[in-house]
Protein backbone atom coordinates (compact mmCIF):
# COMPACT_ATOMS: atom_id res chain seq x y z
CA UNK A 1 11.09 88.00 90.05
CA UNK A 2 11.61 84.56 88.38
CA UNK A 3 13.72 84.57 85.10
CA UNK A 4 13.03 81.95 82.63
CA UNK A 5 14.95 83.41 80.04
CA UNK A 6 17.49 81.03 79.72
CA UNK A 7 15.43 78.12 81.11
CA UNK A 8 14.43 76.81 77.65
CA UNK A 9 17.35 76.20 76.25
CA UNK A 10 18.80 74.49 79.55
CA UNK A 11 15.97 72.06 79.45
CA UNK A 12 17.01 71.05 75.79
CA UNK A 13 20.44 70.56 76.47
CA UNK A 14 19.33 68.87 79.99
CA UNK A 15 17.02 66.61 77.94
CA UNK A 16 19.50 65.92 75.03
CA UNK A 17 17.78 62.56 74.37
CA UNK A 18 14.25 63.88 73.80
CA UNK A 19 15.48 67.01 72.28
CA UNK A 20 17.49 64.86 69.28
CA UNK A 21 14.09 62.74 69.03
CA UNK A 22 12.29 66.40 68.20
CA UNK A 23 14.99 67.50 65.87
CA UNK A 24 15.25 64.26 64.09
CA UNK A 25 11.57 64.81 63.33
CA UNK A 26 11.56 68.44 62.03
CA UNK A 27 14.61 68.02 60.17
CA UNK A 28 11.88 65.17 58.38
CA UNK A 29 9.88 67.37 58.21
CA UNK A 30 11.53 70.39 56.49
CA UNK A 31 13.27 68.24 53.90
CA UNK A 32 10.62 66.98 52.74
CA UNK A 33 8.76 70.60 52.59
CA UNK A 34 11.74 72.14 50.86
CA UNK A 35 12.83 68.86 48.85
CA UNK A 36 9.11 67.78 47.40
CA UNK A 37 9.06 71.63 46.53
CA UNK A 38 12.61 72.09 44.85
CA UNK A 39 12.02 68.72 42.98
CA UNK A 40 8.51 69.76 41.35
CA UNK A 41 9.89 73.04 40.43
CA UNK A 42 12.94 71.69 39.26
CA UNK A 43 11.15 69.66 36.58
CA UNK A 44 8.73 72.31 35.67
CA UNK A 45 11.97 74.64 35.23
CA UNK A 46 13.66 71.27 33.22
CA UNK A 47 10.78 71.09 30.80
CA UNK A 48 10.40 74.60 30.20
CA UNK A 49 13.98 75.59 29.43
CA UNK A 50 13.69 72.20 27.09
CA UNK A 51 11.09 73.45 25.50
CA UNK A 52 12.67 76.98 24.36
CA UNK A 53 15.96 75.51 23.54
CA UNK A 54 14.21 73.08 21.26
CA UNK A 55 13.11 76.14 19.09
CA UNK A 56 11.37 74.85 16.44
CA UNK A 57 7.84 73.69 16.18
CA UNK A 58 8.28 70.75 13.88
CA UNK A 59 11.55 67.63 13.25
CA UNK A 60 12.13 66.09 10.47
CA UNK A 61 14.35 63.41 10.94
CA UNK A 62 15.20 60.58 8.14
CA UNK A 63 12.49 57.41 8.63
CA UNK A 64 15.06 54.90 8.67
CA UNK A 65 16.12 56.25 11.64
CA UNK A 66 13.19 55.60 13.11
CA UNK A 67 14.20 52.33 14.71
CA UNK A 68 17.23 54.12 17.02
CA UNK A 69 16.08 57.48 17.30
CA UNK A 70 12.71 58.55 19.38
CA UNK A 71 12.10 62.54 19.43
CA UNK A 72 10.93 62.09 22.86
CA UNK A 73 13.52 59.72 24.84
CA UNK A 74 16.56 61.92 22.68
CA UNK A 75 15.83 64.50 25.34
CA UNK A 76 16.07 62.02 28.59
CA UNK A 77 18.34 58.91 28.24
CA UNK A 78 18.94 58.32 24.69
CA UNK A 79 22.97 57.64 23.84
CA UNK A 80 24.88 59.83 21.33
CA UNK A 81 24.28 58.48 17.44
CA UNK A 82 23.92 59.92 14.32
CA UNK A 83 22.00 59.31 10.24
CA UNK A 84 21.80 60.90 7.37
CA UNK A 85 19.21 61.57 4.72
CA UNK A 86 19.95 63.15 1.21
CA UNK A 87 20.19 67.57 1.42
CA UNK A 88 17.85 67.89 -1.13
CA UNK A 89 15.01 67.03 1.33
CA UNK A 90 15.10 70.44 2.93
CA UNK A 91 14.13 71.65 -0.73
CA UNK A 92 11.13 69.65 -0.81
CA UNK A 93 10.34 70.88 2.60
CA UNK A 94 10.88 74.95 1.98
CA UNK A 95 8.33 74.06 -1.37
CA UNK A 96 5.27 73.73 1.29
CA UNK A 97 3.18 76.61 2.40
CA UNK A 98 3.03 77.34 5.92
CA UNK A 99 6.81 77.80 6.49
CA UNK A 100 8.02 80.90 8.48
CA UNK A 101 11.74 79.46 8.41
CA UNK A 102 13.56 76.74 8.41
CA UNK A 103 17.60 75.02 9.51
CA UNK A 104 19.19 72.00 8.78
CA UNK A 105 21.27 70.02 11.58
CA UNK A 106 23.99 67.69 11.47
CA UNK A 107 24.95 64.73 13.82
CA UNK A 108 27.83 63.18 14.83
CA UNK A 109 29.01 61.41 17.26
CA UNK A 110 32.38 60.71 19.16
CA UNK A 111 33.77 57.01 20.30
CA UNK A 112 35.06 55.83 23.86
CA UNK A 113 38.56 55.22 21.81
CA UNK A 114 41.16 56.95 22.79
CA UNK A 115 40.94 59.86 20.32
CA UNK A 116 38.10 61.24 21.42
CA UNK A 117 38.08 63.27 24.86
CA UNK A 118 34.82 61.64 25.94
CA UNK A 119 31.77 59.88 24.66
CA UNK A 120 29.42 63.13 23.56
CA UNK A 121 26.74 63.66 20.83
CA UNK A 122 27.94 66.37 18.66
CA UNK A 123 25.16 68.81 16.98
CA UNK A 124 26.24 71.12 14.13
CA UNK A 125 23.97 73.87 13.18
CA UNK A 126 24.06 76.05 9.93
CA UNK A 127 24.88 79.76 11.63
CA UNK A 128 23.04 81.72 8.01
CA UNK A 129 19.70 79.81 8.93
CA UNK A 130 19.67 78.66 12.57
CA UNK A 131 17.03 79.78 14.97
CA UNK A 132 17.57 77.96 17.79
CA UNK A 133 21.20 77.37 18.64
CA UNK A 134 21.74 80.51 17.93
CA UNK A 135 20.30 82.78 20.57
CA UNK A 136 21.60 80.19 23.08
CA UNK A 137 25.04 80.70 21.89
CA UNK A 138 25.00 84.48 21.94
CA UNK A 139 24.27 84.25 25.85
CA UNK A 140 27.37 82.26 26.40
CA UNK A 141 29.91 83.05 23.60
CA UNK A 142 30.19 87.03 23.55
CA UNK A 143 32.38 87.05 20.67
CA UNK A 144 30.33 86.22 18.05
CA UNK A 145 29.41 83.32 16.11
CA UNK A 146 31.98 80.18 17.09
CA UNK A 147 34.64 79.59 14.50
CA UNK A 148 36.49 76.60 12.71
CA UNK A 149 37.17 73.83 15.10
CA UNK A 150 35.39 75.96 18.09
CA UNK A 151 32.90 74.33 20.41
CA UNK A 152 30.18 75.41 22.84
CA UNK A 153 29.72 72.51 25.56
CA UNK A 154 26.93 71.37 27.64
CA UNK A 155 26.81 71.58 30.90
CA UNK A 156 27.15 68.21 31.78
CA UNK A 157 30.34 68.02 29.18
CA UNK A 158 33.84 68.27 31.73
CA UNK A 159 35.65 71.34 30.37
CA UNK A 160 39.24 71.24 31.44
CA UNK A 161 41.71 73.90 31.95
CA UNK A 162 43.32 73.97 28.33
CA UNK A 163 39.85 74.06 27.41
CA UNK A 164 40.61 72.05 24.64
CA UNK A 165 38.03 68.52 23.34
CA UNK A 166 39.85 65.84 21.35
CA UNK A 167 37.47 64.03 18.45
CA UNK A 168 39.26 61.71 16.39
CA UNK A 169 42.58 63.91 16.98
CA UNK A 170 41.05 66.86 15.92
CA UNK A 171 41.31 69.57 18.79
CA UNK A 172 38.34 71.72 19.34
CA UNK A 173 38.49 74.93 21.51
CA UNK A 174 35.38 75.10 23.91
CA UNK A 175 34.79 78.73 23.71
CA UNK A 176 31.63 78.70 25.99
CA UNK A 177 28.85 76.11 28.19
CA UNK A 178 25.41 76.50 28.02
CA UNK A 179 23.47 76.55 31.44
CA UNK A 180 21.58 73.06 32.46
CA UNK A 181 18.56 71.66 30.81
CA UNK A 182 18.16 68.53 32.67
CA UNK A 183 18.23 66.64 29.08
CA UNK A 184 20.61 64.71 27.40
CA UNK A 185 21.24 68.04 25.28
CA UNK A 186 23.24 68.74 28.51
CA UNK A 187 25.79 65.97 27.55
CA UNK A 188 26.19 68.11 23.79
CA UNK A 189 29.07 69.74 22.02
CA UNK A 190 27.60 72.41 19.58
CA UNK A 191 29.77 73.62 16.35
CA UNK A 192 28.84 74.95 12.80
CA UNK A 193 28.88 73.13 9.59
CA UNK A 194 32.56 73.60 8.78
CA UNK A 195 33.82 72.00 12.57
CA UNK A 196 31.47 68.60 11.88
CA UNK A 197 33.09 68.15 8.02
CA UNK A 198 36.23 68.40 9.63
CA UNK A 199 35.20 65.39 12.42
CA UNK A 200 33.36 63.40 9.59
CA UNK A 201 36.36 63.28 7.31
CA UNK A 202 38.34 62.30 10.08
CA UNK A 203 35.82 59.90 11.57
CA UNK A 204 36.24 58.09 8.09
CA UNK A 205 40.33 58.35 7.79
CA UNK A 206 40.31 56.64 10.79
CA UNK A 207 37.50 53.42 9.64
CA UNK A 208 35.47 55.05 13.00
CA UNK A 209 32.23 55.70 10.91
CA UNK A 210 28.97 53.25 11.23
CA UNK A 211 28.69 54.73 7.38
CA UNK A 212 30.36 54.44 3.78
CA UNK A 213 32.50 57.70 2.64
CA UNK A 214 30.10 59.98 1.71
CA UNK A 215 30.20 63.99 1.04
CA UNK A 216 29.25 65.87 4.44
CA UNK A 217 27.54 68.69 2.10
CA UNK A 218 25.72 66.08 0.35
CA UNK A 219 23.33 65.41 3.35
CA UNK A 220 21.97 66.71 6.80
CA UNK A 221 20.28 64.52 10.38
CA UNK A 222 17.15 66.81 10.70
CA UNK A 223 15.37 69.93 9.50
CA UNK A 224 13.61 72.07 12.12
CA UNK A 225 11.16 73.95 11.41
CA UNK A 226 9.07 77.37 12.52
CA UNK A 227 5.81 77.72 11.56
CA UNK A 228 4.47 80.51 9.88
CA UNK A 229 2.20 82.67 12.41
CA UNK A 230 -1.62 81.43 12.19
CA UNK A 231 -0.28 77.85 10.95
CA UNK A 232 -1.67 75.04 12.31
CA UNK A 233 1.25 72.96 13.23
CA UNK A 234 -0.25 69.48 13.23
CA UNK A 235 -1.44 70.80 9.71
CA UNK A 236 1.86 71.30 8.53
CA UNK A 237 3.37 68.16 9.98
CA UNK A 238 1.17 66.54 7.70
CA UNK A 239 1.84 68.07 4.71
CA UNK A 240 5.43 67.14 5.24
CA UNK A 241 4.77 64.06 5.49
CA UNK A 242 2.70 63.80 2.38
CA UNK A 243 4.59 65.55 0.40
CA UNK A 244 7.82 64.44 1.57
CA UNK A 245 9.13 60.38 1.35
CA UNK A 246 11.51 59.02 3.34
CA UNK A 247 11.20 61.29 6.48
CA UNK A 248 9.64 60.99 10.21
CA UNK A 249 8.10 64.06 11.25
CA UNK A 250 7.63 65.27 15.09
CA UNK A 251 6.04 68.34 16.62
CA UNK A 252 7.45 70.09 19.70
CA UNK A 253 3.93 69.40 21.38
CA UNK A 254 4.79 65.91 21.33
CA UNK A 255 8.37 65.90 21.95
CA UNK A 256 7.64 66.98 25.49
CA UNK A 257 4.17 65.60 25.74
CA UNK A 258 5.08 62.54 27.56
CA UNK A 259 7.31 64.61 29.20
CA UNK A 260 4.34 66.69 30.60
CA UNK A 261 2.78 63.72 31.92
CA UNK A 262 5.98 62.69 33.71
CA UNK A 263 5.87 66.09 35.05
CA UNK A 264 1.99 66.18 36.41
CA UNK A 265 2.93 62.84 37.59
CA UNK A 266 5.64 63.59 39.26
CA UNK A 267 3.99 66.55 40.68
CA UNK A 268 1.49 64.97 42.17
CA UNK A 269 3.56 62.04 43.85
CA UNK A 270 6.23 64.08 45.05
CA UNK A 271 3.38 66.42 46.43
CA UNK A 272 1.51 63.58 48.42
CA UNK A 273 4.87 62.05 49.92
CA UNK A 274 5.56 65.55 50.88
CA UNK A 275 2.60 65.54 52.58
CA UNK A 276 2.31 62.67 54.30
CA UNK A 277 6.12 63.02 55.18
CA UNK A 278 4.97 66.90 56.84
CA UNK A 279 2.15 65.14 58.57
CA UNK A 280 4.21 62.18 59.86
CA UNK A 281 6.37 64.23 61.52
CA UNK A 282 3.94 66.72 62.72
CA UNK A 283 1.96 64.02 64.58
CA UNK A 284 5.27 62.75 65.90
CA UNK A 285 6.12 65.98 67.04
CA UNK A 286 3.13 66.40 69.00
CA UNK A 287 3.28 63.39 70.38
CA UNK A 288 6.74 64.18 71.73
CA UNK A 289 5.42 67.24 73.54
CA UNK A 290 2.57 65.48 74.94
CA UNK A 291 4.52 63.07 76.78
CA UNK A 292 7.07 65.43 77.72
CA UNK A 293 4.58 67.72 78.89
CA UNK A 294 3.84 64.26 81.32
CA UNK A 295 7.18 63.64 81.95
CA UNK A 296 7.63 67.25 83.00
CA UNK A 297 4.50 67.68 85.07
CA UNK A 298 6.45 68.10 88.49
CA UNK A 299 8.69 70.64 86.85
CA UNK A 300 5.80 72.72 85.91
CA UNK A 301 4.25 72.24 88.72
CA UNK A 302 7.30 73.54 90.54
CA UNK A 303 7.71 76.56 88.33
CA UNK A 304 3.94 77.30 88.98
CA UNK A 305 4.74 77.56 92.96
CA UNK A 306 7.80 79.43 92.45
CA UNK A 307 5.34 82.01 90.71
CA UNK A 308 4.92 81.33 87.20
CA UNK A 309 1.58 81.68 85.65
CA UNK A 310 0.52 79.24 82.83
CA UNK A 311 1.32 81.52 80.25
CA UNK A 312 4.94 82.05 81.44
CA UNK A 313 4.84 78.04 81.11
CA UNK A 314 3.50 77.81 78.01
CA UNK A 315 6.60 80.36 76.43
CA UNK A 316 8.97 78.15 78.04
CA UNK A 317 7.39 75.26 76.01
CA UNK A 318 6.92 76.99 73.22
CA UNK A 319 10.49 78.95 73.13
CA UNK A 320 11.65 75.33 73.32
CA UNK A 321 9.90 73.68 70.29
CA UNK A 322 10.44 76.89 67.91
CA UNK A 323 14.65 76.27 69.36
CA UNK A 324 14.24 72.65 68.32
CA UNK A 325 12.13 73.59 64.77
CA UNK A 326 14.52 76.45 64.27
CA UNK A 327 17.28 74.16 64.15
CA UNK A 328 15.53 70.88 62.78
CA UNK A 329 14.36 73.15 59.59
CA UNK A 330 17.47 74.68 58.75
CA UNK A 331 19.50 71.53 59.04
CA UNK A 332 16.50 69.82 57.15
CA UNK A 333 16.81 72.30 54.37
CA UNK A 334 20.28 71.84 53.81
CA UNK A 335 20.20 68.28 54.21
CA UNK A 336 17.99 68.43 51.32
CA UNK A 337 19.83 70.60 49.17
CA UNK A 338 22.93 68.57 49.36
CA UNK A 339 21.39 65.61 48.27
CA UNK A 340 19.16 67.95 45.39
CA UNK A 341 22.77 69.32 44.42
CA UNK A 342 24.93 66.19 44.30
CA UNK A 343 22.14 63.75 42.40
CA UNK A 344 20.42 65.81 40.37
CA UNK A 345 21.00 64.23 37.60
CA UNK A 346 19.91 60.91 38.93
CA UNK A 347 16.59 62.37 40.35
CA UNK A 348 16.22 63.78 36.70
CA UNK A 349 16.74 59.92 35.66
CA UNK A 350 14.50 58.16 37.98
CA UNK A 351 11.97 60.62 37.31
CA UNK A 352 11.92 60.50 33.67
CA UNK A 353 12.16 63.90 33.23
CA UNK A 354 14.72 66.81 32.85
CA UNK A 355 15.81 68.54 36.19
CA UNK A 356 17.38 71.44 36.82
CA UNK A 357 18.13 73.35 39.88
CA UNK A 358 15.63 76.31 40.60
CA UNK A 359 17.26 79.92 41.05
CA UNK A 360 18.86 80.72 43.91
CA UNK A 361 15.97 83.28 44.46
CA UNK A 362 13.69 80.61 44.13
CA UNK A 363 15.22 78.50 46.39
CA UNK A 364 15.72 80.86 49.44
CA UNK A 365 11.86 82.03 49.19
CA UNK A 366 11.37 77.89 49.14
CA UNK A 367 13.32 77.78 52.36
CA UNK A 368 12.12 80.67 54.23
CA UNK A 369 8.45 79.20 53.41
CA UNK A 370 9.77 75.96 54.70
CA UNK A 371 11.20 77.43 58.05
CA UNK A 372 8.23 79.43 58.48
CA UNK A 373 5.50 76.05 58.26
CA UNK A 374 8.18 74.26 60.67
CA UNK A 375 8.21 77.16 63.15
CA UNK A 376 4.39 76.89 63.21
CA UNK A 377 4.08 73.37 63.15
CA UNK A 378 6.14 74.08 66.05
CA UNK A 379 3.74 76.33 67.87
CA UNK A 380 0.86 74.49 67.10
CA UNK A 381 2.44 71.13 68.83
CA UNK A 382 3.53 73.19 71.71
CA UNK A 383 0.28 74.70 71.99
CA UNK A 384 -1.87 71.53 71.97
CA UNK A 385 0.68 69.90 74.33
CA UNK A 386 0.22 73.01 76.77
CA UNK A 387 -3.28 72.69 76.97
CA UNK A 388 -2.94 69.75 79.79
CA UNK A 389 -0.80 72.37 81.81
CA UNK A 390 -3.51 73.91 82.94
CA UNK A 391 -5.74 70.97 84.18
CA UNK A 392 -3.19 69.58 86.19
CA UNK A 393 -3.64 70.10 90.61
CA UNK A 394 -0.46 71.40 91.29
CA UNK A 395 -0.78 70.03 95.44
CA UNK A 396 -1.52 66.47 93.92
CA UNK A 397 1.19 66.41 91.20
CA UNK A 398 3.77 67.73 93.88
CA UNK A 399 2.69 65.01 96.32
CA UNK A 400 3.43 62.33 93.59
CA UNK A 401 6.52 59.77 95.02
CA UNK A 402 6.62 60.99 98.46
């Protein structure tokens, strides 16, 4: 009885030429299955865990900081700053209906001299009245609320093994990270109101502040603000703004508005390439087959005197291209997530939008859906390929060269 057990994978080691010409397509095939895939749900996961640790519905921010502070670009590429607008605003705020609650935030920001550890945007929150920060912290920092001169880091923000940050000589203690957002609130030190007077003082001992001395509890950066359930929040962004002078105020809806449209953007180009890139290399790999199956014509014609029927043929063909796809995909999906792992925050860049990672459940349902389309692109090219097995006249293909 003729064994063709082993015969497949003899043929792809026999044929190591064609064989790397296969796997060269698959593995194009599965990274750009699994990468299009990871990088789409990457920004959806980006803008969504933006969205949540923004918090609040509506920012009020001063208006002459208009000119070097967008709401929207703050969250992608814009570098660490700080302003200032007198405290009594957030009085004038809490006197407008429609207010569920309400926190003020403070900015700062450290230099590339050599006091500071690194170049970060610092954002102190008031711990009595925050509703955003907060939950975010208790995630990450067990203890409790952070204390004097304690920090919680972003992800992107290098924590070392003294876990200790340097800002204008001051040490901070980084008591926890947050996870990634795919913003610049990744490149953030977080700290309550007491940590950032202590950095502002110093800021201005050392002639490091863009402004004049001034008395931290004298003024805050930016008021957020939660609506009141049933509000309508471009109602209340309004009245702010009628009743309030010298402010700018931004919903969340359009903080990450023009992020949305990067993302359906994105989406949709990513998807296509994918696509196209999947097709490519399907067609390719059918191709291939094809002309192997010409190539090979003797050989099966060979096998088919020797006893084997066209369906043991057609498993040797097919045993070879789900060997070949096997291997392409997996090595395709790592490929991929290398690259997704090492420059994600340049893909987040180029694509003007946050990006972070999916889950690790997430990912490995990705790339078992990604094996299993390469497997059956697989079949299907062996399969088509096959079909001019059968049409061939064994006595005239033998007689070929003689």
């Amino acid at each position: 009885m003729l064994s063709l057990r082993n015969l497949p994978l003899k043929n792809l080691k026999g044929y190591a030429a064609r064989t790397a010409g296969m796997l060269a397509f698959t593995i194009l095939m599965a990274a750009a299955a699994f990468g299009g895939t990871m990088v789409v749900g990457g920004v959806s996961r980006g803008l969504e865990t933006v969205r949540s640790r923004l918090g609040a519905d509506i920012l009020v921010t001063p208006e002459s900081a208009k000119d070097e502070f967008d709401a929207q670009s703050v969250l992608l590429q814009a570098e660490p700053g700080y302003f200032y607008m007198d405290r009594g605003v957030m009085d004038e705020i809490a006197q407008i209906d429609g207010i569920e609650t309400m926190s003020g935030q403070l900015f700062m920001a450290s230099t590339k001299a050599g006091c500071c550890s690194a170049r970060v945007q610092m954002i102190a929150y008031d711990p009595e009245t925050d509703f955003t920060i907060t939950p975010w912290i208790a995630d990450t920092f067990a203890a409790g609320e952070p204390g004097r001169m304690d920090v919680v880091a972003g992800s992107n923000v290098t924590v070392y093994d003294d876990r200790i940050l340097r800002f204008y000589d001051q040490e901070c203690r980084i008591v926890g990270q947050f996870a990634p957002t795919g913003s610049t609130l990744d490149n953030c030190v977080y700290m309550n109101f007491d940590t950032v007077k202590v950095l502002i003082e110093a800021s201005f001992e050392k002639g490091l502040n863009a402004y004049p001395a001034f008395d931290p509890d004298d003024v805050i950066s930016a008021v957020l603000v939660k609506a009141a359930p049933g509000t309508d929040i471009e109602v209340l962004a309004e009245d702010i703004r009628e009743h309030v002078e010298g402010v700018s105020v931004t919903t969340s809806a359009n903080m990450v508005s023009g992020i949305g449209e990067n993302l359906r953007a994105t989406a949709r180009t990513v998807a296509i390439l994918a696509v196209i890139l999947w097709a490519a290399g399907m067609l390719m790999t059918i191709l291939l087959f094809v002309l192997m199956i010409h190539e090979r014509k003797r050989e099966f014609a060979a096998l088919s005197v020797m006893g084997a029927d066209r369906s043991m043929i057609s498993g040797i063909v097919t045993k070879e291209a789900m060997t070949v796809n096997l291997a392409g995909g997996a090595a395709g999906i790592l490929l991929s997530l290398i690259v997704l792992v090492m420059f994600r925050n340049l893909i987040g860049q180029q694509l003007g939008a946050g990006f972070v990672l999916p889950s690790v459940g997430t990912a490995v349902l990705t790339a078992a859906a990604t094996l299993l389309s390469v497997l059956l692109a697989g079949v299907l090219s062996s399969r088509i390929a096959v079909r001019n097995i059968g049409k061939m006249d064994i006595s005239l293909v033998l007689k070929e060269g003689e």
